[in-house]
N, C-alpha and C. Protein backbone atom coordinates (compact mmCIF):
# COMPACT_ATOMS: atom_id res chain seq x y z
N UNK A 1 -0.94 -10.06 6.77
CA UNK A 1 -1.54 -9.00 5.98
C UNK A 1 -0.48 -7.98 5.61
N UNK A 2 -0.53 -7.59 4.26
CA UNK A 2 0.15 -6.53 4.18
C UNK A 2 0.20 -5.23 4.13
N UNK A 3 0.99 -4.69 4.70
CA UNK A 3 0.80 -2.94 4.88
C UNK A 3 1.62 -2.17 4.11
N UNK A 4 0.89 -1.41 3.96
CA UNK A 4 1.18 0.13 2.55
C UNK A 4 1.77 1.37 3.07
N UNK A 5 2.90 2.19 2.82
CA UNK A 5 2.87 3.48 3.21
C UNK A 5 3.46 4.04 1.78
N UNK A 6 2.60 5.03 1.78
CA UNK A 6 3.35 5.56 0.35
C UNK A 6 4.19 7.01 0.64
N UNK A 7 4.76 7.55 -0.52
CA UNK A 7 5.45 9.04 0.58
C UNK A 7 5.96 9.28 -0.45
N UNK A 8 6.34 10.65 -1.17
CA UNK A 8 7.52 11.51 -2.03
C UNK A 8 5.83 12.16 -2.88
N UNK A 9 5.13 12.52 -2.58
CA UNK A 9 4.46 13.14 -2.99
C UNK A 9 4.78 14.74 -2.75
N UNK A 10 3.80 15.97 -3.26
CA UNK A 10 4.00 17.35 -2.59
C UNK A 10 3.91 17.74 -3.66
N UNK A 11 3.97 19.39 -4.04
CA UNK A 11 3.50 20.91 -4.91
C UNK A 11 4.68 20.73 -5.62
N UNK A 12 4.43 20.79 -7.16
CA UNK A 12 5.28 20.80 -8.24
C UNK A 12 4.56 21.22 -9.52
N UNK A 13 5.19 22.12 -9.88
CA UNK A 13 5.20 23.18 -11.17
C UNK A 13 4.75 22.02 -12.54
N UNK A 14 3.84 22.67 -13.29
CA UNK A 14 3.70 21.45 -14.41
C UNK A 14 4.64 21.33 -15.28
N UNK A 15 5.15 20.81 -15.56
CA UNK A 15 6.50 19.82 -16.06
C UNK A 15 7.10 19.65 -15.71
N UNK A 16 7.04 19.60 -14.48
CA UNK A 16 8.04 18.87 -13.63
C UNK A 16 8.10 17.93 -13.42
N UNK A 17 8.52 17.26 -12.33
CA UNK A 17 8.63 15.24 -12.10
C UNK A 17 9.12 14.97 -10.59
N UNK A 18 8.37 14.07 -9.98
CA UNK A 18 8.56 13.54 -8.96
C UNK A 18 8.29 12.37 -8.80
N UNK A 19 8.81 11.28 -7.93
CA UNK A 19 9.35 10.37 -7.22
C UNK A 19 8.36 9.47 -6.07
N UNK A 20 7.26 8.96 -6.53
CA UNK A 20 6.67 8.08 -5.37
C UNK A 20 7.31 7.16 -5.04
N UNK A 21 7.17 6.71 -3.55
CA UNK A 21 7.48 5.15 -2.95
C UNK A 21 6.55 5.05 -2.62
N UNK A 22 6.32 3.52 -2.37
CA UNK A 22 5.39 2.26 -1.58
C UNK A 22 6.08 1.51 -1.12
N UNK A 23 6.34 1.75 0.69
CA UNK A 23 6.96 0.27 1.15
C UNK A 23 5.73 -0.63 1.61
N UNK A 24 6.10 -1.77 1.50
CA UNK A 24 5.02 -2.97 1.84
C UNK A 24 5.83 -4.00 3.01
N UNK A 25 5.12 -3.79 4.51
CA UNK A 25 5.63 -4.91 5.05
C UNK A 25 5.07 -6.08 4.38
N UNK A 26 5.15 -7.48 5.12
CA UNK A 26 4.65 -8.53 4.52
C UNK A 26 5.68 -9.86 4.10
N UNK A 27 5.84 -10.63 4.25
CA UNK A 27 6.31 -11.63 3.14
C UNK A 27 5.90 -11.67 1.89
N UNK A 28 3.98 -11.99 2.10
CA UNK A 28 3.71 -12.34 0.84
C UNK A 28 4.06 -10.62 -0.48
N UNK A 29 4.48 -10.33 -0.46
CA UNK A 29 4.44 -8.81 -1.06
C UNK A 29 4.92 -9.29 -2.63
N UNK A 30 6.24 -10.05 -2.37
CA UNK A 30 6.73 -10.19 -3.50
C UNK A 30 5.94 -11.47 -4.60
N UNK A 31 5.14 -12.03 -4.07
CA UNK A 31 4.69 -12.97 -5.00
C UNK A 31 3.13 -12.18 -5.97
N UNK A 32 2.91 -10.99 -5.37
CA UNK A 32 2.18 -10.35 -6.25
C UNK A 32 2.35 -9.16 -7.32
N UNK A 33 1.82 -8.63 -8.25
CA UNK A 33 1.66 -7.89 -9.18
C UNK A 33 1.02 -6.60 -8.20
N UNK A 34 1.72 -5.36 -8.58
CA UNK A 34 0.99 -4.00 -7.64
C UNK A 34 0.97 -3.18 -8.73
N UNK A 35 0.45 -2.27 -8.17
CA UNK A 35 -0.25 -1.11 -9.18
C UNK A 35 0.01 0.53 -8.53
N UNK A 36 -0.15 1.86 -8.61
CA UNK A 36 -0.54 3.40 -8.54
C UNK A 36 -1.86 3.28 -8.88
N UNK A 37 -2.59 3.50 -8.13
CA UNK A 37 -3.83 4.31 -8.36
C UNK A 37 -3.93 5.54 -7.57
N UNK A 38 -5.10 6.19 -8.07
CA UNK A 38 -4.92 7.95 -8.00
C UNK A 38 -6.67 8.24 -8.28
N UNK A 39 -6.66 9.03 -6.62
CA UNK A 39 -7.89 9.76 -6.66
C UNK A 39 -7.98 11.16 -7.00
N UNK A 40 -8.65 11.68 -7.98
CA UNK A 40 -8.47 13.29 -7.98
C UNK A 40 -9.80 13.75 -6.52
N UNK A 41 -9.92 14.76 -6.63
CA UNK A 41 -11.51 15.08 -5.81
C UNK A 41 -13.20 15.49 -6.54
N UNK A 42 -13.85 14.66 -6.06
CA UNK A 42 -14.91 14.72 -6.76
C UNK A 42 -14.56 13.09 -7.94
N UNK A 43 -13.73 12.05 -8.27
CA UNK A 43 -13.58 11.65 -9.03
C UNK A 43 -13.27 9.90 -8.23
N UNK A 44 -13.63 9.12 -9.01
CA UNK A 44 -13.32 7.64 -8.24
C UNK A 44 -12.03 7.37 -8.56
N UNK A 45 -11.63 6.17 -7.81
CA UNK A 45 -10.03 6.23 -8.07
C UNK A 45 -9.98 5.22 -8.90
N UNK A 46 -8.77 5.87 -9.70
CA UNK A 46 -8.62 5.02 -10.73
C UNK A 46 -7.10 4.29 -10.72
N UNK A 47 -6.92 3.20 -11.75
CA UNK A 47 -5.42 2.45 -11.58
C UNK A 47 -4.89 3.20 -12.60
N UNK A 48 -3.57 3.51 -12.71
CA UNK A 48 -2.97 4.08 -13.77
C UNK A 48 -1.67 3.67 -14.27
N UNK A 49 -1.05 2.55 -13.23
CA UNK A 49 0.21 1.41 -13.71
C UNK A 49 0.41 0.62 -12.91
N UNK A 50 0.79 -0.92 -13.94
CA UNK A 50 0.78 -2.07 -13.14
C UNK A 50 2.06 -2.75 -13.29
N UNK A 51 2.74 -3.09 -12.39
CA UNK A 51 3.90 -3.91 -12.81
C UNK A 51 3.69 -5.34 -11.87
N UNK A 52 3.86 -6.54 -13.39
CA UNK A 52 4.19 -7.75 -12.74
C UNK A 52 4.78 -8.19 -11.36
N UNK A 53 5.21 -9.43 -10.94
CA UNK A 53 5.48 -10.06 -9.49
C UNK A 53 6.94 -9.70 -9.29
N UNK A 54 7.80 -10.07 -10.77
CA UNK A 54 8.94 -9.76 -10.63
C UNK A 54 9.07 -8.14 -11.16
N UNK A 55 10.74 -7.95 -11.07
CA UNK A 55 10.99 -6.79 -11.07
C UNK A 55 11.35 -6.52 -12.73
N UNK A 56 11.30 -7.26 -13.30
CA UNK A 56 11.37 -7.18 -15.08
C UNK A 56 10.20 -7.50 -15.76
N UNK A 57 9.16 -7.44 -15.08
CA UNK A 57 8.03 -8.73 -15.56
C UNK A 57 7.07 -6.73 -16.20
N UNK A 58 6.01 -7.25 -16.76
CA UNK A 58 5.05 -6.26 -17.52
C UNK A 58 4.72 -5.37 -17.05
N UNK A 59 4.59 -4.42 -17.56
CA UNK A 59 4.32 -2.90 -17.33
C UNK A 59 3.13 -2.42 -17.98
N UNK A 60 1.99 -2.22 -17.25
CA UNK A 60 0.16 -1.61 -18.12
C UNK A 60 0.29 0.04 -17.54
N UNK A 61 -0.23 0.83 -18.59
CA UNK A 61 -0.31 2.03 -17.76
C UNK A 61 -1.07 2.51 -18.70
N UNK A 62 -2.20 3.27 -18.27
CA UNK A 62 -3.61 3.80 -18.88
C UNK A 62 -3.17 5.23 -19.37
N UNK A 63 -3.89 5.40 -21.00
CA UNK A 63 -3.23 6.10 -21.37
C UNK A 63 -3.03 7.70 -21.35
N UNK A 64 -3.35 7.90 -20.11
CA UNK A 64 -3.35 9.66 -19.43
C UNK A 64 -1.74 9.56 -19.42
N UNK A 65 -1.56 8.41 -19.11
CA UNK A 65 0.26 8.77 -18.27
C UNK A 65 1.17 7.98 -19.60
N UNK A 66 0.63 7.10 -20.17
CA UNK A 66 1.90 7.21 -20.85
C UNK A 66 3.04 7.61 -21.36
N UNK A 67 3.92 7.26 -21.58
CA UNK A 67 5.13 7.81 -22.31
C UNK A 67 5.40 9.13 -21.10
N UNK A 68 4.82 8.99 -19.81
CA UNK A 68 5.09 10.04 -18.74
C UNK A 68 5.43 9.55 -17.80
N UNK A 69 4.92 8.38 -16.79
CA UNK A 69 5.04 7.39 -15.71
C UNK A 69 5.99 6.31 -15.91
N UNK A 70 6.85 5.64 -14.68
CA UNK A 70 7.67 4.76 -14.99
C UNK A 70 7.27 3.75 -13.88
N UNK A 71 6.65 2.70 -14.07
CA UNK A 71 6.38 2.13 -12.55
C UNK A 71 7.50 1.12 -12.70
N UNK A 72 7.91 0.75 -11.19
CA UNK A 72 9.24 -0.30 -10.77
C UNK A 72 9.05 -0.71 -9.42
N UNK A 73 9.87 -1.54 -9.72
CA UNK A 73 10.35 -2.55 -7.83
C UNK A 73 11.32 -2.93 -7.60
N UNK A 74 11.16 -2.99 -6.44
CA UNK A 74 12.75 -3.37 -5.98
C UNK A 74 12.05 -5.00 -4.82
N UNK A 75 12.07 -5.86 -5.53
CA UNK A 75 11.26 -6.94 -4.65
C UNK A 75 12.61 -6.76 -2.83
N UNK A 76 13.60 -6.79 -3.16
CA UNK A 76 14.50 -6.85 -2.15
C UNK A 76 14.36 -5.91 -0.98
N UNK A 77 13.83 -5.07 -1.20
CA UNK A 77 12.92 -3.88 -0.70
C UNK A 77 11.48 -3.38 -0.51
N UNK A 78 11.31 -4.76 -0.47
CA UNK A 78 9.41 -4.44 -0.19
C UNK A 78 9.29 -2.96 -1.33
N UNK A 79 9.40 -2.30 -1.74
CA UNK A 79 9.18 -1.37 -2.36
C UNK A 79 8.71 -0.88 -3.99
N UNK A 80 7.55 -0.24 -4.09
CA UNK A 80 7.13 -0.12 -5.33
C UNK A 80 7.56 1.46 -5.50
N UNK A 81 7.80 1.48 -6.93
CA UNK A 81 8.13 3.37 -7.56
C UNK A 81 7.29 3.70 -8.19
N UNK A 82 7.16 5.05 -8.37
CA UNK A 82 6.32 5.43 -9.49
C UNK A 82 6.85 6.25 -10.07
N UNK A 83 7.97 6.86 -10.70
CA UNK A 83 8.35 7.99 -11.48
C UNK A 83 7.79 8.59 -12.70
N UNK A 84 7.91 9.87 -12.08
CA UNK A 84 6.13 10.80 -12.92
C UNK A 84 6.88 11.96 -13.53
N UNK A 85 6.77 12.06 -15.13
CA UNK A 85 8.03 13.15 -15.44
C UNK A 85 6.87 13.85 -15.99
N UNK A 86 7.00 14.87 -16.88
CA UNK A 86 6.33 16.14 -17.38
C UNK A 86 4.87 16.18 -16.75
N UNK A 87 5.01 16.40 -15.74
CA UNK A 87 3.22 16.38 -14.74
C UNK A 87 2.76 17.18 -15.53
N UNK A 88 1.41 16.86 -15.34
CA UNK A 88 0.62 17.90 -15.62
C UNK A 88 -0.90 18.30 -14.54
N UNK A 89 -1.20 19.58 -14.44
CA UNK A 89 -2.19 19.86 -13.59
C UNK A 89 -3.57 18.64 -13.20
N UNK A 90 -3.61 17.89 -14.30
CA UNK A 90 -4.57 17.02 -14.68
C UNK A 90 -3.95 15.21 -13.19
N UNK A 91 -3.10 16.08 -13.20
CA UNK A 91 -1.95 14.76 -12.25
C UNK A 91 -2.41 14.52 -10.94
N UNK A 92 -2.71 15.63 -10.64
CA UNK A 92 -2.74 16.17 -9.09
C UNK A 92 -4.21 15.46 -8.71
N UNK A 93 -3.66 14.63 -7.58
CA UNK A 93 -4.38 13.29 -6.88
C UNK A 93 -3.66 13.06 -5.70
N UNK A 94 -4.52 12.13 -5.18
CA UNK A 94 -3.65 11.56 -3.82
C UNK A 94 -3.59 10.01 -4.73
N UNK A 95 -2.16 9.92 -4.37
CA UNK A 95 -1.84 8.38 -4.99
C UNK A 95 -1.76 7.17 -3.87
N UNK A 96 -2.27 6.16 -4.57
CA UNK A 96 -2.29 4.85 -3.41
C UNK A 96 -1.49 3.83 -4.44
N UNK A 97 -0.47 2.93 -3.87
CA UNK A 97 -0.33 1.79 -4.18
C UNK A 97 -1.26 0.63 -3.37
N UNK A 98 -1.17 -0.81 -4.46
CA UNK A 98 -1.60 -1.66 -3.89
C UNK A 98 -1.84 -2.87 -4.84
N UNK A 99 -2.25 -3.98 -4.85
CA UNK A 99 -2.30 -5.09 -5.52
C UNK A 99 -3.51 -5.08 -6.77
N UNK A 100 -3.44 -4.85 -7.77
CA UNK A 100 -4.56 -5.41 -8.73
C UNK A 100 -5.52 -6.13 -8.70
N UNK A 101 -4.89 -7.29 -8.04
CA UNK A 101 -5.91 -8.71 -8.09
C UNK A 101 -6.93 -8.37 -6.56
N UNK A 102 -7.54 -9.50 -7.09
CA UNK A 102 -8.24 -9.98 -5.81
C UNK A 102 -8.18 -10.82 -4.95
N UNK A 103 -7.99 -10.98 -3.33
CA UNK A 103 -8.69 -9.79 -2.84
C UNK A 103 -7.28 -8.83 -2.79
N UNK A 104 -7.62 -7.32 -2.90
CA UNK A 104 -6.83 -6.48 -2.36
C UNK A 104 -6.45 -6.18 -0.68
N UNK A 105 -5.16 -5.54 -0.85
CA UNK A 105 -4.77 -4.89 0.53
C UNK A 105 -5.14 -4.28 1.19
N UNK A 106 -4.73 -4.21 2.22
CA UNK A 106 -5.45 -2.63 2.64
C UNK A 106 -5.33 -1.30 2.20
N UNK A 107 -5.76 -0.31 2.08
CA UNK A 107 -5.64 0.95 1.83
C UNK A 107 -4.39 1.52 2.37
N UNK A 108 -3.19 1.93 1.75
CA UNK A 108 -2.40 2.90 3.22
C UNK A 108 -3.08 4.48 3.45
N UNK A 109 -2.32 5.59 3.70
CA UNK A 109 -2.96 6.41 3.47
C UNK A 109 -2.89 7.30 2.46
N UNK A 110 -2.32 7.11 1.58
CA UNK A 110 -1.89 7.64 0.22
C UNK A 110 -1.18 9.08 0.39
N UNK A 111 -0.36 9.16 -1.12
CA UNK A 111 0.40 10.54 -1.02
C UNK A 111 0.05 11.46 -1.63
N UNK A 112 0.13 12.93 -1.44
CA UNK A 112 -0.84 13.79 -2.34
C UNK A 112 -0.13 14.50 -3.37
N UNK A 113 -0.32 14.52 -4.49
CA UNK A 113 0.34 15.12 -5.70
C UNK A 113 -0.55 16.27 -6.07
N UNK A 114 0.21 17.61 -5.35
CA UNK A 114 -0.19 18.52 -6.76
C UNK A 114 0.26 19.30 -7.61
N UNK A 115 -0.07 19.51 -8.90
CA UNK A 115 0.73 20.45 -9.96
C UNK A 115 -0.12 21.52 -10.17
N UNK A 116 0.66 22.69 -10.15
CA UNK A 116 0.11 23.58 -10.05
C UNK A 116 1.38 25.18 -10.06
N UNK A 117 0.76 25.47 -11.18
CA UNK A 117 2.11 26.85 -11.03
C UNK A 117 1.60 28.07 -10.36
């Protein structure tokens, strides 16, 4: 089974930009497609970018974040990114990585993003 920790979340001014990770123990890690999803409060969580198995393979990202979010991997590193540039107040969520498909991973405990001046 594989396990999630996400981390580089924290309080940032709107337009600013910060830096998620997701490490994933596991073997199987690299043969799947992962995603950012993001709960605000009061709101269900939603996916907001997906990148393919490999580390060049497709990039989906819903269009709140476009042309704003950069999702990546480093398969060699169990590790998924999320780089988040001109935040905006609308940002601020606790973010989870994790697999798209079905069945999904487990939950880790996600990182909390907020913008806010």
């Amino acid at each position: 089974q594989v396990q999630l920790v996400e981390s580089g979340g924290g309080l940032v001014q709107p337009g600013g930009s910060l830096r998620l990770s997701c490490a994933a123990s596991g073997t199987i890690f690299n043969g799947y497609a992962m995603g950012w999803y993001r709960q605000a409060p009061g709101k269900q969580r939603e996916l907001v970018a997906t990148i393919a198995s490999d580390s060049g393979g497709n990039r989906v990202y819903v269009d709140s974040v476009k042309g704003r979010f950069i999702i990546s991997r480093d398969n060699a590193k169990n590790t998924v990114y999320l780089q988040m540039n001109s935040l905006k107040p609308e940002d601020t969520a606790v973010y989870y990585c994790n697999t798209p498909t079905i069945p999904i991973f487990s939950w880790g405990q996600g990182t909390q993003v907020t913008v806010s001046s």
